[in-house]
Structure formats: structure tokens, C-alpha cells
C-alpha atoms as a PDB file:
ATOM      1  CA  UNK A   1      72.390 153.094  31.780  1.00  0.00           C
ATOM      2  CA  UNK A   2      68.920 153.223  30.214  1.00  0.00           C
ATOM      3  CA  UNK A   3      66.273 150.945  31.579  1.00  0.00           C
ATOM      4  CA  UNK A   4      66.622 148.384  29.067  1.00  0.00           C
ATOM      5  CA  UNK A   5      70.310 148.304  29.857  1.00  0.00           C
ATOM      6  CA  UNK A   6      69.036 146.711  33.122  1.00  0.00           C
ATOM      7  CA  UNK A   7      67.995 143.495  31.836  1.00  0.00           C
ATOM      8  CA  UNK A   8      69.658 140.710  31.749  1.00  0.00           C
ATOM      9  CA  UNK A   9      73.087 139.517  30.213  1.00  0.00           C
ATOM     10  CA  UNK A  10      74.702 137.404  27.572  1.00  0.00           C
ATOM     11  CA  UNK A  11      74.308 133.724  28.723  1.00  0.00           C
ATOM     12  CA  UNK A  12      77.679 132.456  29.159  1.00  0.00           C
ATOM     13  CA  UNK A  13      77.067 129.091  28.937  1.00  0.00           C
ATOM     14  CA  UNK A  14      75.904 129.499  25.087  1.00  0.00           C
ATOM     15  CA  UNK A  15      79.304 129.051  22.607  1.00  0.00           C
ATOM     16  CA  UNK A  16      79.548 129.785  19.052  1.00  0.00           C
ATOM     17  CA  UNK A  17      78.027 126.377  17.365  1.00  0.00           C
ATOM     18  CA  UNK A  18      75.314 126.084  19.956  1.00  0.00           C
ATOM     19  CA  UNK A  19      72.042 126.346  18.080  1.00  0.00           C
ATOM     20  CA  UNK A  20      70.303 129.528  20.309  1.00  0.00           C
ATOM     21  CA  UNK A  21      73.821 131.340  19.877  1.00  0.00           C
ATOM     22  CA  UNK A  22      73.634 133.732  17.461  1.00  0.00           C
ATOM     23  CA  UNK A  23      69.793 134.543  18.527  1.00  0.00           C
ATOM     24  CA  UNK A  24      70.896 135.477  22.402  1.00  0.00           C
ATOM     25  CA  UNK A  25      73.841 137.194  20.539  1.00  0.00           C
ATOM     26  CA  UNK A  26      71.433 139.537  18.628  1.00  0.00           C
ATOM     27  CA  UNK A  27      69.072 139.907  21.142  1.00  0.00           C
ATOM     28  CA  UNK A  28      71.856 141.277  23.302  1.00  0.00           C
ATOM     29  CA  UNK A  29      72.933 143.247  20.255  1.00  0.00           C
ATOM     30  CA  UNK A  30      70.073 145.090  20.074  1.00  0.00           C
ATOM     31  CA  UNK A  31      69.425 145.815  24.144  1.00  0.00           C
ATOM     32  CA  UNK A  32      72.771 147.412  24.334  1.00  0.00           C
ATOM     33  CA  UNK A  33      72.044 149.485  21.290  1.00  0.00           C
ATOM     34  CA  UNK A  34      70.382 151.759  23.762  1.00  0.00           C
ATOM     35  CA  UNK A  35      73.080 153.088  25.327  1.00  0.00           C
ATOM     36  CA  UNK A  36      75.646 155.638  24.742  1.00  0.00           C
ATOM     37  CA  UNK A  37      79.118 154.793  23.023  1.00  0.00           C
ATOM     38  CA  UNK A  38      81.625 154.365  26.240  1.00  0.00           C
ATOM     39  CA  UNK A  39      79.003 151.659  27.401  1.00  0.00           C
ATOM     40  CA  UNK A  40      78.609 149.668  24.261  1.00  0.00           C
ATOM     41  CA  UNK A  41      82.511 149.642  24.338  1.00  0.00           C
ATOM     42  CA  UNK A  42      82.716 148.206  27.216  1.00  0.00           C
ATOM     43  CA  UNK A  43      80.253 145.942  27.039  1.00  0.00           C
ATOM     44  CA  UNK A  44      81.604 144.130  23.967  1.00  0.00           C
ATOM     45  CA  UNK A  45      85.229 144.695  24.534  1.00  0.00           C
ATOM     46  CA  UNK A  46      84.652 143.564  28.251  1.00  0.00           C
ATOM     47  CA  UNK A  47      81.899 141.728  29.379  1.00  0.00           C
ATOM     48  CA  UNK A  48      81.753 140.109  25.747  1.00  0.00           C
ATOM     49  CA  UNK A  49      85.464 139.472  24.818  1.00  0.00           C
ATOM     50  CA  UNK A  50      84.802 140.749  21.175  1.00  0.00           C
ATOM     51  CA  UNK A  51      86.176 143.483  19.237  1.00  0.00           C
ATOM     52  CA  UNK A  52      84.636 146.417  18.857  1.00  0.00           C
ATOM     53  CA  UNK A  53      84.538 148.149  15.537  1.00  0.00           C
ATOM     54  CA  UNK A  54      82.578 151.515  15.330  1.00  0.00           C
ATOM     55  CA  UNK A  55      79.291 153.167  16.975  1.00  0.00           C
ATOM     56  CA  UNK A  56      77.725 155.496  14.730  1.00  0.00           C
ATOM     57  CA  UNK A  57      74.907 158.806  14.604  1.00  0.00           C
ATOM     58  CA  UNK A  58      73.504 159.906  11.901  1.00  0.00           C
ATOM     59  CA  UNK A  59      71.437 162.565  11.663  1.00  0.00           C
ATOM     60  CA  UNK A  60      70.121 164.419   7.932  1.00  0.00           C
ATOM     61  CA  UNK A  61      66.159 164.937   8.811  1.00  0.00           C
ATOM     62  CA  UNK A  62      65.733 161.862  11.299  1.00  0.00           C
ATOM     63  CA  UNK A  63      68.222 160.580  13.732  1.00  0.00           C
ATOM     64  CA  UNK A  64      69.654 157.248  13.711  1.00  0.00           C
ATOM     65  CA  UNK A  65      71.834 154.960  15.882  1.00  0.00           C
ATOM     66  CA  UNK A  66      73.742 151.677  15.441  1.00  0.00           C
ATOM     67  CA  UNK A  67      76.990 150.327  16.337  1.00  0.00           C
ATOM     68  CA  UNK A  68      79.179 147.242  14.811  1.00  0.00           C
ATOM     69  CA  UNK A  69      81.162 144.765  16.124  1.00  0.00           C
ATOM     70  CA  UNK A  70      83.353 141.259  15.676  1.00  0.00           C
ATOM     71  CA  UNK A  71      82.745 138.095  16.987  1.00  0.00           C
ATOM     72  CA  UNK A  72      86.009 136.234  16.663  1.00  0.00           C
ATOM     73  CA  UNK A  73      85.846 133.868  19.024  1.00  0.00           C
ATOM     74  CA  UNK A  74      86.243 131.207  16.426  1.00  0.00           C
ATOM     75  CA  UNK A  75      88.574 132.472  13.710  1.00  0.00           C
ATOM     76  CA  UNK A  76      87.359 130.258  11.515  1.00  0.00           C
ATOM     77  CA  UNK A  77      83.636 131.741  12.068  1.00  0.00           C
ATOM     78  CA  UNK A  78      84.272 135.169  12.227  1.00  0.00           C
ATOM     79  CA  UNK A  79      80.818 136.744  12.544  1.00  0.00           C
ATOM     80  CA  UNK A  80      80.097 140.970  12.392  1.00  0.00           C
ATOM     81  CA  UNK A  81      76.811 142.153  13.684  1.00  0.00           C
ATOM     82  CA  UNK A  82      75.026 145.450  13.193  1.00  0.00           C
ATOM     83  CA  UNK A  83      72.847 146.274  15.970  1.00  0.00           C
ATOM     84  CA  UNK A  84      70.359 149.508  15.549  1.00  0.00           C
ATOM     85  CA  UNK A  85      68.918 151.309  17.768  1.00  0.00           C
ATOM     86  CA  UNK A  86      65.355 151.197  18.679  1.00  0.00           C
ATOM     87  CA  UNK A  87      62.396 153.315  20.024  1.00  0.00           C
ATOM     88  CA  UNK A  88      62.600 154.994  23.762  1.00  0.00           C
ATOM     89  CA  UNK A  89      59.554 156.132  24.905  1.00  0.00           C
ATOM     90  CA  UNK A  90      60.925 159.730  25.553  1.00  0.00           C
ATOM     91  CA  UNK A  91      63.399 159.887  22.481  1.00  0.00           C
ATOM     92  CA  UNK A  92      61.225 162.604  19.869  1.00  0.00           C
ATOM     93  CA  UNK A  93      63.422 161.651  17.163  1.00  0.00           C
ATOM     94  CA  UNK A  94      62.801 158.036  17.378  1.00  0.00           C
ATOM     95  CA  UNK A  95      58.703 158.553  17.716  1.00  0.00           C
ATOM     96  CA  UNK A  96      59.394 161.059  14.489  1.00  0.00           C
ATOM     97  CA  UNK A  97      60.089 158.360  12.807  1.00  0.00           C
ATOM     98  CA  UNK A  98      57.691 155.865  14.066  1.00  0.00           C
ATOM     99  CA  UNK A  99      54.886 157.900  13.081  1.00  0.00           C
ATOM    100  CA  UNK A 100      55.676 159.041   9.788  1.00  0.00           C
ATOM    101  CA  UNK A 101      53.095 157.558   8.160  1.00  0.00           C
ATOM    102  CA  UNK A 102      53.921 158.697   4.381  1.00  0.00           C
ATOM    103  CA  UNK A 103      55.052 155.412   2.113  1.00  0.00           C
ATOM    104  CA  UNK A 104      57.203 154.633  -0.751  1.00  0.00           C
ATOM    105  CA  UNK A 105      56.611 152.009  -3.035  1.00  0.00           C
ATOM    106  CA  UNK A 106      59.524 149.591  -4.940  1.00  0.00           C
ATOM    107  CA  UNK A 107      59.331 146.857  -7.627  1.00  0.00           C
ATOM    108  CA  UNK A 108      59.653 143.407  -5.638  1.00  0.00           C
ATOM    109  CA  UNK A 109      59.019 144.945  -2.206  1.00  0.00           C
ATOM    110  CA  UNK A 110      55.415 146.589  -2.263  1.00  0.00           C
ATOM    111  CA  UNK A 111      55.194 149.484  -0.592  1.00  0.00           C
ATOM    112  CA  UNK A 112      57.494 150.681   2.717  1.00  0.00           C
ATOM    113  CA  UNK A 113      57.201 152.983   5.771  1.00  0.00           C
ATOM    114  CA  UNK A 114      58.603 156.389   4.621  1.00  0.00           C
ATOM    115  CA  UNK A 115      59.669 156.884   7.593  1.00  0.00           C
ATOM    116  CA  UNK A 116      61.659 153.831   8.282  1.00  0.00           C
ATOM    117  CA  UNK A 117      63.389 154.807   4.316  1.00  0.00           C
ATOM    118  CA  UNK A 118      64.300 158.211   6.141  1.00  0.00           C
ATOM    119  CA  UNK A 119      66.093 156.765   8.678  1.00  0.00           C
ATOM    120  CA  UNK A 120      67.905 154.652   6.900  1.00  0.00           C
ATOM    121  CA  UNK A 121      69.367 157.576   4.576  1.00  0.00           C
ATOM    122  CA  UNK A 122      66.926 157.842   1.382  1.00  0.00           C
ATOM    123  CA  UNK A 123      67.852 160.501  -0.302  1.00  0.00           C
ATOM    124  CA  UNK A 124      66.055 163.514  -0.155  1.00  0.00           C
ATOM    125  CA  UNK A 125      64.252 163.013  -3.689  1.00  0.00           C
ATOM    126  CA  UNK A 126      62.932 159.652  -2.436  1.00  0.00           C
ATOM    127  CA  UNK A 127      65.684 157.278  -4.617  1.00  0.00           C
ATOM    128  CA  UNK A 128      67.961 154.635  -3.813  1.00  0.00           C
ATOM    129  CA  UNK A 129      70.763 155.120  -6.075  1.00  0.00           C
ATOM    130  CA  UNK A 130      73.244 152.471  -5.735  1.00  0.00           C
ATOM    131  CA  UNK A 131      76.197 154.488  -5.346  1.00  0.00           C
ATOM    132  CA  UNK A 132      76.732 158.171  -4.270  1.00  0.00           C
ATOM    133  CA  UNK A 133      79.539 160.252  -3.496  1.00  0.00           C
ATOM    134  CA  UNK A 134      81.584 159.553  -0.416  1.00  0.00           C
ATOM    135  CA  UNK A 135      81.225 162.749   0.800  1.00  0.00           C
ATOM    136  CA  UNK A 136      77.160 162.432   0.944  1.00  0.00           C
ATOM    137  CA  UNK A 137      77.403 159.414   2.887  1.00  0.00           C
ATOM    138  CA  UNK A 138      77.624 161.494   6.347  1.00  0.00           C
ATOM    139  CA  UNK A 139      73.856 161.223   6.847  1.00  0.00           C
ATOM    140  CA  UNK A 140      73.086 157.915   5.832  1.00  0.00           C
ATOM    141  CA  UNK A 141      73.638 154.953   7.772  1.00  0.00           C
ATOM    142  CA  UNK A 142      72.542 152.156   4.923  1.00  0.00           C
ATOM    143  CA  UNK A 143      75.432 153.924   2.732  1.00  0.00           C
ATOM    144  CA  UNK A 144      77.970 154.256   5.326  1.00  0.00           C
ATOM    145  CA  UNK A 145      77.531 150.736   7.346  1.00  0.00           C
ATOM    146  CA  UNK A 146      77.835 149.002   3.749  1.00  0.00           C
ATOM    147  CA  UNK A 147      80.796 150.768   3.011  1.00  0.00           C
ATOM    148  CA  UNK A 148      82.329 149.148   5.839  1.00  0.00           C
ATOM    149  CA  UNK A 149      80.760 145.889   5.654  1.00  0.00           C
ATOM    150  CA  UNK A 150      82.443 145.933   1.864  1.00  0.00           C
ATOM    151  CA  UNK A 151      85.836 146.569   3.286  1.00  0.00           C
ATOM    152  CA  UNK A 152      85.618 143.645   6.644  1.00  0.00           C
ATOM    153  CA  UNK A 153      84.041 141.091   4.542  1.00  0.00           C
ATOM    154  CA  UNK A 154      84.520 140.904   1.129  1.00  0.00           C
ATOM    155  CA  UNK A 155      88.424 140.223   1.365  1.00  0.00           C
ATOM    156  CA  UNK A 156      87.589 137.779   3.419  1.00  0.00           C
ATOM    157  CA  UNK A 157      86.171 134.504   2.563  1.00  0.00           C
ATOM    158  CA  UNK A 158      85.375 132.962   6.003  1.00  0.00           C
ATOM    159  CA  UNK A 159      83.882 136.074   7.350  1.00  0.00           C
ATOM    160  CA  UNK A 160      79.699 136.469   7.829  1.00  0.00           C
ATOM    161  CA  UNK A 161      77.667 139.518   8.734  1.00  0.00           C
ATOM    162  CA  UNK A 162      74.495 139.358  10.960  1.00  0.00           C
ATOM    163  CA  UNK A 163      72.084 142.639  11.277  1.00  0.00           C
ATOM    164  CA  UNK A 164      69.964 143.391  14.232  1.00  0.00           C
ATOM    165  CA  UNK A 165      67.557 145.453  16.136  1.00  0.00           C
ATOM    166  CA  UNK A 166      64.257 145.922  18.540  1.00  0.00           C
ATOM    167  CA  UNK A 167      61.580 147.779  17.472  1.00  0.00           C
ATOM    168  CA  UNK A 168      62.595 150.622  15.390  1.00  0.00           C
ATOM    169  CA  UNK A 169      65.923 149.153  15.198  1.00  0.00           C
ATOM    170  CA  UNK A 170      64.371 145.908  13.990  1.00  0.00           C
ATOM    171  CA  UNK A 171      62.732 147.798  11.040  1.00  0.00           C
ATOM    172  CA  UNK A 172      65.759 149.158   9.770  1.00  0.00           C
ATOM    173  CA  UNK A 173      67.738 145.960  10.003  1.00  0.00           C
ATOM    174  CA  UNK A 174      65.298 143.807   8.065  1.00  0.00           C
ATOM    175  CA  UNK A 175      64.957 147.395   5.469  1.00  0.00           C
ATOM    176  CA  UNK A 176      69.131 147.366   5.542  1.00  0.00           C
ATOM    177  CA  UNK A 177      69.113 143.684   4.156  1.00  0.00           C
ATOM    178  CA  UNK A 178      66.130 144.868   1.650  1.00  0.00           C
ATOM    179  CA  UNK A 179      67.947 147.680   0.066  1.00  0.00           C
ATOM    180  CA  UNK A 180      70.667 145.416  -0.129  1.00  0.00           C
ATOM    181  CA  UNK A 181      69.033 143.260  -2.079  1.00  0.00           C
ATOM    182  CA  UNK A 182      67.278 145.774  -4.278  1.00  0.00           C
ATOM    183  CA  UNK A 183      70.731 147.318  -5.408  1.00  0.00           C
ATOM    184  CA  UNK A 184      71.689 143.563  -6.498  1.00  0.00           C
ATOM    185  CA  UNK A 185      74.798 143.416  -3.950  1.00  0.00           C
ATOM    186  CA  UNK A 186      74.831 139.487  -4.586  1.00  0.00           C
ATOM    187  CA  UNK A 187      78.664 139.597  -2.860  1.00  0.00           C
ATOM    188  CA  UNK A 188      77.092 140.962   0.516  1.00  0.00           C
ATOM    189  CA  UNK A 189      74.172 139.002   0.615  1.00  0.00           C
ATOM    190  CA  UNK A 190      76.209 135.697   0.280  1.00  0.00           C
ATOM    191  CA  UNK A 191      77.964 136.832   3.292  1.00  0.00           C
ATOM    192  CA  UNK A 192      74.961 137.496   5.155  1.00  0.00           C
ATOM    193  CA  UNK A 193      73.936 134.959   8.210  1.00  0.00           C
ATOM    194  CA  UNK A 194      71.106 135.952   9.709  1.00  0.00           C
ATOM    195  CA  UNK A 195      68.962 139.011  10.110  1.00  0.00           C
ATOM    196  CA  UNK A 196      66.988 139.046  13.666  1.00  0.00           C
ATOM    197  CA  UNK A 197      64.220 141.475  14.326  1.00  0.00           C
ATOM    198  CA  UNK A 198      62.823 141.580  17.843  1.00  0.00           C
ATOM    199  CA  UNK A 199      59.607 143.317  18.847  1.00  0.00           C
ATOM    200  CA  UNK A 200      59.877 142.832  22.494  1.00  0.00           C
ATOM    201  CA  UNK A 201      63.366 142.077  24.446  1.00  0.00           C
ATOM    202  CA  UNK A 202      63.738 138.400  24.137  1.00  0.00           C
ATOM    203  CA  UNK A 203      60.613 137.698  21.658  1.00  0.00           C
ATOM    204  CA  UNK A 204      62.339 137.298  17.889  1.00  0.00           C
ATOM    205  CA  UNK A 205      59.895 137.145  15.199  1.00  0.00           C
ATOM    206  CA  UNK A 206      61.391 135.436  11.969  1.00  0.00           C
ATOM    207  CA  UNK A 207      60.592 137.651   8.193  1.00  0.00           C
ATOM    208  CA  UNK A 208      58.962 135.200   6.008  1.00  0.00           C
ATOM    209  CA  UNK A 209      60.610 132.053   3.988  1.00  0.00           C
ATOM    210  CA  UNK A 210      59.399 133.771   0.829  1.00  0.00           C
ATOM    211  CA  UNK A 211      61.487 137.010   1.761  1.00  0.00           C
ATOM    212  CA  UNK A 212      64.617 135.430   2.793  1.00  0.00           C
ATOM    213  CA  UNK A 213      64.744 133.501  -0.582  1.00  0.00           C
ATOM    214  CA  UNK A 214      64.060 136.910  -2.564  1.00  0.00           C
ATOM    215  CA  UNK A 215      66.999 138.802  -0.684  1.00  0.00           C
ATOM    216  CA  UNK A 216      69.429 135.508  -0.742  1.00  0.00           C
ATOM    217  CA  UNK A 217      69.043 134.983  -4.608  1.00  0.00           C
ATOM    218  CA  UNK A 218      67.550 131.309  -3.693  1.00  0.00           C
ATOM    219  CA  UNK A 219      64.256 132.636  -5.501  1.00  0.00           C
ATOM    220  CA  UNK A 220      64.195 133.361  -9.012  1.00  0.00           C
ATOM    221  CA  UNK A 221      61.039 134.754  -9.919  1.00  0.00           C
ATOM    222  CA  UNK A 222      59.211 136.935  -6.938  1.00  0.00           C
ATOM    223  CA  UNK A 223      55.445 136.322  -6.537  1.00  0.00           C
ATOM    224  CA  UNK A 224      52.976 138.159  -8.216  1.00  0.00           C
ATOM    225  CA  UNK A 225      52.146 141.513  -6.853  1.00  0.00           C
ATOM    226  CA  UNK A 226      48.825 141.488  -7.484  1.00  0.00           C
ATOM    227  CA  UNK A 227      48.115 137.922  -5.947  1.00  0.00           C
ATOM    228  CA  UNK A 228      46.204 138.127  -2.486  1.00  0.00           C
ATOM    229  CA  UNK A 229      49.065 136.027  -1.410  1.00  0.00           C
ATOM    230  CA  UNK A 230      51.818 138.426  -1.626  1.00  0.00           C
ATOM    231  CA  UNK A 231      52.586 140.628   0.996  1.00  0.00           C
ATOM    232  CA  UNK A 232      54.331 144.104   1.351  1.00  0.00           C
ATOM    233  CA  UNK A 233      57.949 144.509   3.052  1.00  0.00           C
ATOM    234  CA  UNK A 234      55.997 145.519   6.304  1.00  0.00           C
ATOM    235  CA  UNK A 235      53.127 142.565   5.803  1.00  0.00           C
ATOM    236  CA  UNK A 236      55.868 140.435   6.080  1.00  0.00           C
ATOM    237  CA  UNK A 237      57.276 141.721   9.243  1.00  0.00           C
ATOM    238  CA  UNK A 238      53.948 141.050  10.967  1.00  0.00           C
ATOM    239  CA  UNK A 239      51.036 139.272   9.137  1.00  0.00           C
ATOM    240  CA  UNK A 240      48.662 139.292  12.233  1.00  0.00           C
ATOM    241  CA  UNK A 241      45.118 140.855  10.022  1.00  0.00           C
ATOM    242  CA  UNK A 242      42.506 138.731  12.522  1.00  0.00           C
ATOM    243  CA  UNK A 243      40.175 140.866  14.726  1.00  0.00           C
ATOM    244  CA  UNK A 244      41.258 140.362  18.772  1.00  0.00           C
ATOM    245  CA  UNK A 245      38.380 138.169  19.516  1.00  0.00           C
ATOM    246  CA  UNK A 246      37.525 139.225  23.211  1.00  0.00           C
ATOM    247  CA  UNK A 247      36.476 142.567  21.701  1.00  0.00           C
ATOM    248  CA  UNK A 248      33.142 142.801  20.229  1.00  0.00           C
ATOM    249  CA  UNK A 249      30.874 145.222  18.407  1.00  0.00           C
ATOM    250  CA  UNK A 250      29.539 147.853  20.710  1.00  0.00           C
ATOM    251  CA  UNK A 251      32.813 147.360  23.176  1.00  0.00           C
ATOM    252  CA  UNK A 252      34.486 150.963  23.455  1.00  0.00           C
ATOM    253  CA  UNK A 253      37.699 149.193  21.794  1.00  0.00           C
ATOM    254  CA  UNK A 254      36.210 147.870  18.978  1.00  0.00           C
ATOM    255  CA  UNK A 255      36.798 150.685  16.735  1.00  0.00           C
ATOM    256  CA  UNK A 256      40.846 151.753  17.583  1.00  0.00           C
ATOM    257  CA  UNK A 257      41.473 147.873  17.601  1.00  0.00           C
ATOM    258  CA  UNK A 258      39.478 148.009  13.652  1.00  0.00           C
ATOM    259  CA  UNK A 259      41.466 150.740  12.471  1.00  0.00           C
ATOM    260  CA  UNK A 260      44.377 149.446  13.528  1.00  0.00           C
ATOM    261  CA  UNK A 261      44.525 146.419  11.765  1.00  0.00           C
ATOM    262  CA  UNK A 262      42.994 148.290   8.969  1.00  0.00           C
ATOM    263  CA  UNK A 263      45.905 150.918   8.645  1.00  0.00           C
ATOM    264  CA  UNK A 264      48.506 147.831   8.534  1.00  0.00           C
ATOM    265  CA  UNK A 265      46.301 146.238   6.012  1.00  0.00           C
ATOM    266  CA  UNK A 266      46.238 149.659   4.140  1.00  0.00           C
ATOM    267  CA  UNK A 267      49.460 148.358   2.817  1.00  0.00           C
ATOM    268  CA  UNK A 268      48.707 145.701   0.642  1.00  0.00           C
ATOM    269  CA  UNK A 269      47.298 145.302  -2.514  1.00  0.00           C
ATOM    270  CA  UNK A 270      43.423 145.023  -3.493  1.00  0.00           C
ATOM    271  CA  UNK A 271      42.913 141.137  -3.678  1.00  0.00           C
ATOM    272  CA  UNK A 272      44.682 141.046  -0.134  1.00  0.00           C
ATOM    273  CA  UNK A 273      42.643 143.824   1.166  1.00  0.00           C
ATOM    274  CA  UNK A 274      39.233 142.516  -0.250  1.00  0.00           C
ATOM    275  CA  UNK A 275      40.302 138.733   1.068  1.00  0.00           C
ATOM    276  CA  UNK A 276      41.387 140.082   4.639  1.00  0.00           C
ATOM    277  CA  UNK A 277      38.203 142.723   4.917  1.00  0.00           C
ATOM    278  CA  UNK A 278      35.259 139.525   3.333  1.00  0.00           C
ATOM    279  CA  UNK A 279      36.773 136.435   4.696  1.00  0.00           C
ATOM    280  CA  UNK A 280      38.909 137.069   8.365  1.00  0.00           C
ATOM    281  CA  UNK A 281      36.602 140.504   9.223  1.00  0.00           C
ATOM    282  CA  UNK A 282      33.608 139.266   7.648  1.00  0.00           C
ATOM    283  CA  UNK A 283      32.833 143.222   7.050  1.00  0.00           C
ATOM    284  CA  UNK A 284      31.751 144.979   3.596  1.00  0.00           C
ATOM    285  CA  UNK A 285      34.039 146.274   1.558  1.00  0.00           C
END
């Protein structure tokens, strides 16, 4: 058991219905994610009462986890979740990822950690085609896990899908959804519940309104790209661009904690950038 497999457990005293259900579900979700195959059986087969479905690797130039399984508790409800695996602080592969800084920009979404693309299975010449053989799906888990997604929920009409993850594994759930979405798979999406990506075990931080509405179809018309109000796939994940304010000019962390918020910001488009850098930094641009 890894050391987040140490924490703490599902709360039995939450039932499908009850309104923090689905959020302790996925925050489970993603904690187990970091163990191996035999334990995330038996955790959800077990300890959980649900059925497991698959636990997957993929590896083509970055290696990638993630595992699926069926709440049916209420048959009426039924509910598959998608957990991926997040960052360890000794896993290389993981911290390849993380810090592959190189970008790839898409109509509707601004511009996207190449890294995170990677992953999730882009394609070695940096597209997204909708469909591609079944035989070059071995590498890729967006291509794969929506394969069988398609085939549990789409011949059935009471059935949902939820996607999940920490850290890493938060980043390519929320990316999952987006690619979704960016191939037009309007039958998917309708069936999608939720989406839950959590930074830290037990903190969930919620993708924008704007965002959800894009990838649901609720939104006609996205927001213009060039407005200093629209925001990038990852400026949406985390939209923190103020200064800390205990550290001042001069301090020793001045400096890394600038550049910091100045790489995220790097992101975004120029009215953002100039809006961000003049009005919360108060800097020149």
C-alpha cells in the first residue's frame, strides 16, 4: 500500500442521494488510484460493494494509469467512475509528465499542457482525430476508456459516467471530458455527471460554470478568445494570478513566487496578460 493508501476510508454513513456522495465517492476514487491492480480490486469489490470493471496502463512515450468501476447500488442510478492516477513523488514517469512544459493550442480551449495531451494518448503528430484504428488504441487511454464508456452507457438510458483524479490524475480527467467535447460526442456528454478534480486529498476544486456549459452543450456560443475574460483550459483549472502578499520586494522569495504565477499566466492571451501584469501585479509590462 502506498502512503496515500493510508488515509482514510469511504464514509459509510453517506448513501447514493445524499448530497456529499458522489464527491467522497471520487475523492476515494482517486486515493485508491495509487495502488496496484489486486488492491483496487479489492477495495471496490470488497470494502465498497461495487463492481469492478477494468484497471488499465498505458504506456506509448508517457505512462498512464486509471481504473473503472460501477456503482450499482441503486439500479435505477447506475453511476461508472474513471479514476486516474496521479503524481508520486518518486514515480519519473509521472514528474515526466508534470514538467513537460511544451503546449498545444485548440479552437474553444486556448492553449493546453503538452504534456498532460501526451498522457492522455495524442497522437504522435500532435492531432486529435476522432476516430482511429482499434489496433492503435493500445497506447492511449482517452481512446480506449471511451471505447468502453460507448459500450456500458450508451445502451443504456439510466446509466451516468463520473471522471476523476488528484493531481496529475485530476488534469487528465477534466482534459478526458475536454477532448470529449472537442470531438462533438454530444451522446457521452449527456451521460456525463460530474467531473471532480482534487489538488490535495480531500480539497475538490470545481472547473468553471463557463466550462461546464461549453462541454455540456448548455452554451451556444463560447466567449471570445481574445477577451481578457476568457481563460485557457488550464486558467480554468486554477485562476489564482494575485501575488502571495506576505512576500515582498527584496524577500529572497519574491522572485520564484513572480515567475511562478507568471509561467501560469504565460498561458493566456494578451488582454489577460496585460490586465493580470497592470492591474493585480501593478508591474510594467
Amino acid at each position: 500500500m502506498t502512503v496515500a493508501g493510508h488515509l482514510d476510508k469511504l464514509d459509510r454513513n453517506l448513501s447514493p442521494g445524499d448530497e456529499k456522495y458522489n464527491r467522497a465517492l471520487c475523492a476515494m476514487a482517486a486515493k485508491v488510484a495509487y495502488e496496484n491492480k489486486a488492491f483496487i480490486s479489492t477495495t471496490v469489490t470488497k470494502d465498497w460493494e461495487m463492481d469492478f470493471i477494468r484497471f488499465y496502463k498505458f504506456f506509448n512515450s508517457y505512462y498512464t494509469e486509471a481504473y473503472m468501476f460501477m456503482d450499482n447500488k441503486n439500479k435505477d442510478n447506475e453511476v461508472v467512475v474513471v479514476a486516474f492516477r496521479g503524481t508520486e513523488p518518486f514515480d519519473g514517469y509521472a514528474w515526466s509528465t508534470d514538467l513537460d512544459i511544451s503546449w498545444y493550442e485548440y479552437p474553444g480551449m486556448g492553449k493546453v499542457h503538452g504534456g498532460f495531451m501526451k498522457a492522455l494518448g495524442l497522437l504522435e503528430n500532435g492531432s486529435w482525430p476522432k476516430e482511429i484504428h482499434r489496433n492503435k488504441e493500445r497506447g492511449s487511454a482517452y481512446y480506449k476508456i471511451r471505447r468502453k464508456l460507448r459500450k456500458l452507457l450508451l445502451n443504456n438510458k439510466k446509466r451516468k459516467f463520473i471522471v476523476t483524479g488528484h493531481s496529475l490524475g485530476g488534469a487528465l480527467a477534466i482534459l478526458f471530458i475536454a477532448i470529449l467535447a472537442f470531438h462533438d460526442e454530444k451522446s457521452l456528454l449527456k451521460k456525463l455527471k460530474g467531473f471532480i478534480h482534487l489538488d490535495n486529498p480531500g480539497l475538490e476544486t470545481k472547473i468553471s460554470e463557463d466550462i461546464v456549459e461549453i462541454l455540456t452543450g448548455k452554451m451556444e456560443k463560447a466567449p471570445d478568445e481574445t477577451s481578457p475574460k476568457f481563460l485557457s483550459f488550464i486558467g480554468n483549472f486554477d485562476k489564482r494570478v494575485e501575488l502571495d502578499s506576505t512576500i515582498k520586494y527584496g524577500d529572497p522569495k519574491y522572485l520564484p513566487a513572480l515567475s511562478m504565477v507568471a509561467y501560469k499566466a504565460s498561458y493566456e492571451n494578451q488582454a489577460y496578460i496585460q490586465t493580470v501584469v497592470t492591474d493585480h501585479w501593478k508591474v510594467s509590462l
